[in-house]
Protein backbone atom coordinates (compact mmCIF):
# COMPACT_ATOMS: atom_id res chain seq x y z
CA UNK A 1 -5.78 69.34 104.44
CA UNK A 2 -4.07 65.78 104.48
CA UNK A 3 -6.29 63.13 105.32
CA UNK A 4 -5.35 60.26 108.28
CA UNK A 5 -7.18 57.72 106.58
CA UNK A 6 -8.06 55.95 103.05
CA UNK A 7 -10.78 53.94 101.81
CA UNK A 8 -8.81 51.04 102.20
CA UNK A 9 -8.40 51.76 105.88
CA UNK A 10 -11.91 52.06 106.14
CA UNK A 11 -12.33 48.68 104.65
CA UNK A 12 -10.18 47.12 107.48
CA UNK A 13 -13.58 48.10 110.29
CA UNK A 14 -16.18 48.42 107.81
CA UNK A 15 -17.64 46.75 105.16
CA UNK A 16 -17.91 49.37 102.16
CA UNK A 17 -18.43 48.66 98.57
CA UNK A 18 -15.61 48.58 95.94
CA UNK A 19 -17.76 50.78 93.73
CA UNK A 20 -17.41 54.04 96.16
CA UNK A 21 -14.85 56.61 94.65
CA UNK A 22 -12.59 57.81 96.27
CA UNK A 23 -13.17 61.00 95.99
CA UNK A 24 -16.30 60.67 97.00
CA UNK A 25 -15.57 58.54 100.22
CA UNK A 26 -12.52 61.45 101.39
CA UNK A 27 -15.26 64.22 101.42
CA UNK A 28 -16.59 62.67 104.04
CA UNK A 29 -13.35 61.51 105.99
CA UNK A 30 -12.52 65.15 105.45
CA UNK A 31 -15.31 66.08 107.37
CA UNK A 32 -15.49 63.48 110.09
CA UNK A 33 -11.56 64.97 110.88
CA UNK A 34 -12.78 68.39 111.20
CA UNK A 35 -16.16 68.13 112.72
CA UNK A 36 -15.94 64.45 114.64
CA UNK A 37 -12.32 64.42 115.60
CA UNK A 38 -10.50 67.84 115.96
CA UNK A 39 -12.94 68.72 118.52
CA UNK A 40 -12.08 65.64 120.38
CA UNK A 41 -8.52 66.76 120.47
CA UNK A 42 -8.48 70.11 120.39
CA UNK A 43 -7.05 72.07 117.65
CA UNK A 44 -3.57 72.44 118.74
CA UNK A 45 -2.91 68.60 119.31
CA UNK A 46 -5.15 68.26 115.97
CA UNK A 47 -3.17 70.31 113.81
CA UNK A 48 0.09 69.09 115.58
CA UNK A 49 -1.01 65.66 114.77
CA UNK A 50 -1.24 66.32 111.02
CA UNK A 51 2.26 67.91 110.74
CA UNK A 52 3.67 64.76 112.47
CA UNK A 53 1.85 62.13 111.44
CA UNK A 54 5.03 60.47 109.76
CA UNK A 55 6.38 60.40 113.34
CA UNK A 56 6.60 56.62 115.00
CA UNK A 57 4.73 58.05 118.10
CA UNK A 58 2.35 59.41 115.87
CA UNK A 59 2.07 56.31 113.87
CA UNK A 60 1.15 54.64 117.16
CA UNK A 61 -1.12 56.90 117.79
CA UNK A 62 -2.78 56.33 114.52
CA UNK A 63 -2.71 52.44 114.30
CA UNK A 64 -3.35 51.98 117.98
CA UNK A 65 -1.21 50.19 120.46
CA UNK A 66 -0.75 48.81 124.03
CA UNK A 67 -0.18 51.05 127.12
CA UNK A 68 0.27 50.42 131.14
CA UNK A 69 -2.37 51.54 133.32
CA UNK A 70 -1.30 50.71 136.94
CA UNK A 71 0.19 47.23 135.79
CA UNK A 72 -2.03 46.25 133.61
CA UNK A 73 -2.11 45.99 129.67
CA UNK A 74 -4.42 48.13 127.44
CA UNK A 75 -5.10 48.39 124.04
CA UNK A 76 -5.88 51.14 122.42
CA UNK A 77 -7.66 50.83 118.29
CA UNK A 78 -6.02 54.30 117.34
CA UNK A 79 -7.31 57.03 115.51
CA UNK A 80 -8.05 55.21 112.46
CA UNK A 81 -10.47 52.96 114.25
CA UNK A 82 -12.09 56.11 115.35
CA UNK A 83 -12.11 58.01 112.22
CA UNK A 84 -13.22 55.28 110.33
CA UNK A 85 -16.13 54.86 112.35
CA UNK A 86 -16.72 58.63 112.15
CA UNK A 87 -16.52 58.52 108.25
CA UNK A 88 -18.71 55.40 107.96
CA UNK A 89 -21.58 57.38 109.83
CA UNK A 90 -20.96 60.17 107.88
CA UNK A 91 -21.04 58.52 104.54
CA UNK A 92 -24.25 56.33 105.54
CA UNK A 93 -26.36 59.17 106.28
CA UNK A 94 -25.47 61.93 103.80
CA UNK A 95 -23.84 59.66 101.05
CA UNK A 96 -27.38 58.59 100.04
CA UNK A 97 -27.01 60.99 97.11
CA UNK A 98 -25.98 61.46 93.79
CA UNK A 99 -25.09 64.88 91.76
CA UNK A 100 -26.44 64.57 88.46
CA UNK A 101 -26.83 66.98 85.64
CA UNK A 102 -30.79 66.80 86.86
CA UNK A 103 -30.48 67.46 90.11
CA UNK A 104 -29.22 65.89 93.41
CA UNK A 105 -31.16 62.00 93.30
CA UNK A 106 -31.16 58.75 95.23
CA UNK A 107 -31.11 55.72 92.94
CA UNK A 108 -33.50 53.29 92.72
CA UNK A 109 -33.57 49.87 90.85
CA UNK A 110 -36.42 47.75 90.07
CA UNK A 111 -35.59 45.07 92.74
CA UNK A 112 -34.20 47.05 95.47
CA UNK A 113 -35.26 50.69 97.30
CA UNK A 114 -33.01 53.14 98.91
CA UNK A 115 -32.84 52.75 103.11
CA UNK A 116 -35.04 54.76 105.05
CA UNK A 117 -33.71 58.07 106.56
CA UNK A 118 -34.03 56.80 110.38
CA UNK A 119 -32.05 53.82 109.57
CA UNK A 120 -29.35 55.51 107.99
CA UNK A 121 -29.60 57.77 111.27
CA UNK A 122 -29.71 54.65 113.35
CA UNK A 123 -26.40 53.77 111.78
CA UNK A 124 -24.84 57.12 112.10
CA UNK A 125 -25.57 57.31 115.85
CA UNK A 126 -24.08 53.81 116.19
CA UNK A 127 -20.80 54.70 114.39
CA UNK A 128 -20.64 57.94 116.73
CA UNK A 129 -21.30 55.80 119.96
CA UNK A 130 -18.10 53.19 118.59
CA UNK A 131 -15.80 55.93 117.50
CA UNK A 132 -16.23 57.77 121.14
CA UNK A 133 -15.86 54.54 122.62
CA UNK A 134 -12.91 54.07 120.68
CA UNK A 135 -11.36 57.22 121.68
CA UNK A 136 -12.26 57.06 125.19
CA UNK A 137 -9.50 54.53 125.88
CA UNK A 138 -6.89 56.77 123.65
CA UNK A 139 -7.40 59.71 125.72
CA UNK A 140 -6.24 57.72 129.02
CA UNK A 141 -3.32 56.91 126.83
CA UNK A 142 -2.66 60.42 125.50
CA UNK A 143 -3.14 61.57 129.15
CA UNK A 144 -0.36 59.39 129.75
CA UNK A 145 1.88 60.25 127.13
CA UNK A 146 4.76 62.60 126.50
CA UNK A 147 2.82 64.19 123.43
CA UNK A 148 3.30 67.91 124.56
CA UNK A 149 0.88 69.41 122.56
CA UNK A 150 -2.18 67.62 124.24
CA UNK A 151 -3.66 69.57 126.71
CA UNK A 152 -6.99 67.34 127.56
CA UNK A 153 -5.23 65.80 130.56
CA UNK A 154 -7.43 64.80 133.27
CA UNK A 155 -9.81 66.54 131.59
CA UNK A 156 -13.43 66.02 129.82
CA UNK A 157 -13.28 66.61 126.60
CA UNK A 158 -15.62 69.45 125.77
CA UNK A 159 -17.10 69.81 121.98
CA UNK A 160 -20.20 69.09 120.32
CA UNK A 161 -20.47 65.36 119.24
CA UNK A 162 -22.87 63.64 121.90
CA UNK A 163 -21.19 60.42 123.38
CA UNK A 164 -24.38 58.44 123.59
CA UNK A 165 -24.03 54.67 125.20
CA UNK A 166 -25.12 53.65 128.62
CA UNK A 167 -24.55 55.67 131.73
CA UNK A 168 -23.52 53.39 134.93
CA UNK A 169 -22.73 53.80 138.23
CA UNK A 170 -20.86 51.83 140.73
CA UNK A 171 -23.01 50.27 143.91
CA UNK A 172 -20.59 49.03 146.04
């Protein structure tokens, strides 16, 4: 499966180390596309996506962009933005680990100690909250748009990733 984003695009919202691999940092953008954001766009538009990400719409779609809404001007981050923030979670939480020859093992150093479980969670719950966030502006611009495969118009999106943030309501 082709990946949407790098470690270097990751590095453009978050601040990861230089010493991550690369293959270990794509494992988890590999997952955050399948699990996070295919079932945010359903897997027609997904897969569609993929074949034509070389595509300038695409590309906009992908680096983000501006967009009317009833005369006004919004921005959208793109799906990088929300991927990254997808694969940041991921890799906080479950990238704790190392594969060695004894075992699966978290390192420790004399002067530091690995971060607690709930605050890699905390993080991961955060990064879930942004990237929804994120995408909740690109869906009113995908809603808009002459993409024909997307078929979440005026729709909720329905899959398994819980939006978190506030609920408000309007008192007028």
């Amino acid at each position: 499966m082709a990946l949407l984003i790098n470690k270097t695009d990751i590095a453009e919202y978050k601040d990861i180390s230089l010493f991550t691999t690369d293959n270990k940092i794509d494992e988890y953008i590999s997952d955050a596309q399948l699990q996070d954001l295919c079932p945010l766009l359903g897997y027609d538009f997904y897969f569609d996506v993929l074949k034509n990400i070389a595509l300038p719409a695409y590309q906009e779609l992908l680096n983000g962009g501006e967009f009317l809404v009833d005369g006004n001007t919004w921005a959208h981050s793109g799906l990088k933005a929300v991927l990254s923030e997808f694969t940041y979670g991921r890799y906080t939480y479950f990238g704790a680990y190392n594969d060695t020859s004894s075992g699966n093992t978290i390192k420790t150093f004399e002067f530091s100690n690995p971060t607690h479980n709930e605050d890699r969670k905390d993080v991961w719950k955060e990064c879930k909250q942004r990237a929804n966030s994120y995408f909740d502006v690109i869906k009113v611009y995908l809603d808009q748009s002459d993409f024909t495969v997307w078929t979440n118009k005026n729709t909720e999106c329905t899959n398994n990733t819980k939006k978190g943030g506030f609920g408000y309501t309007l008192i007028k």
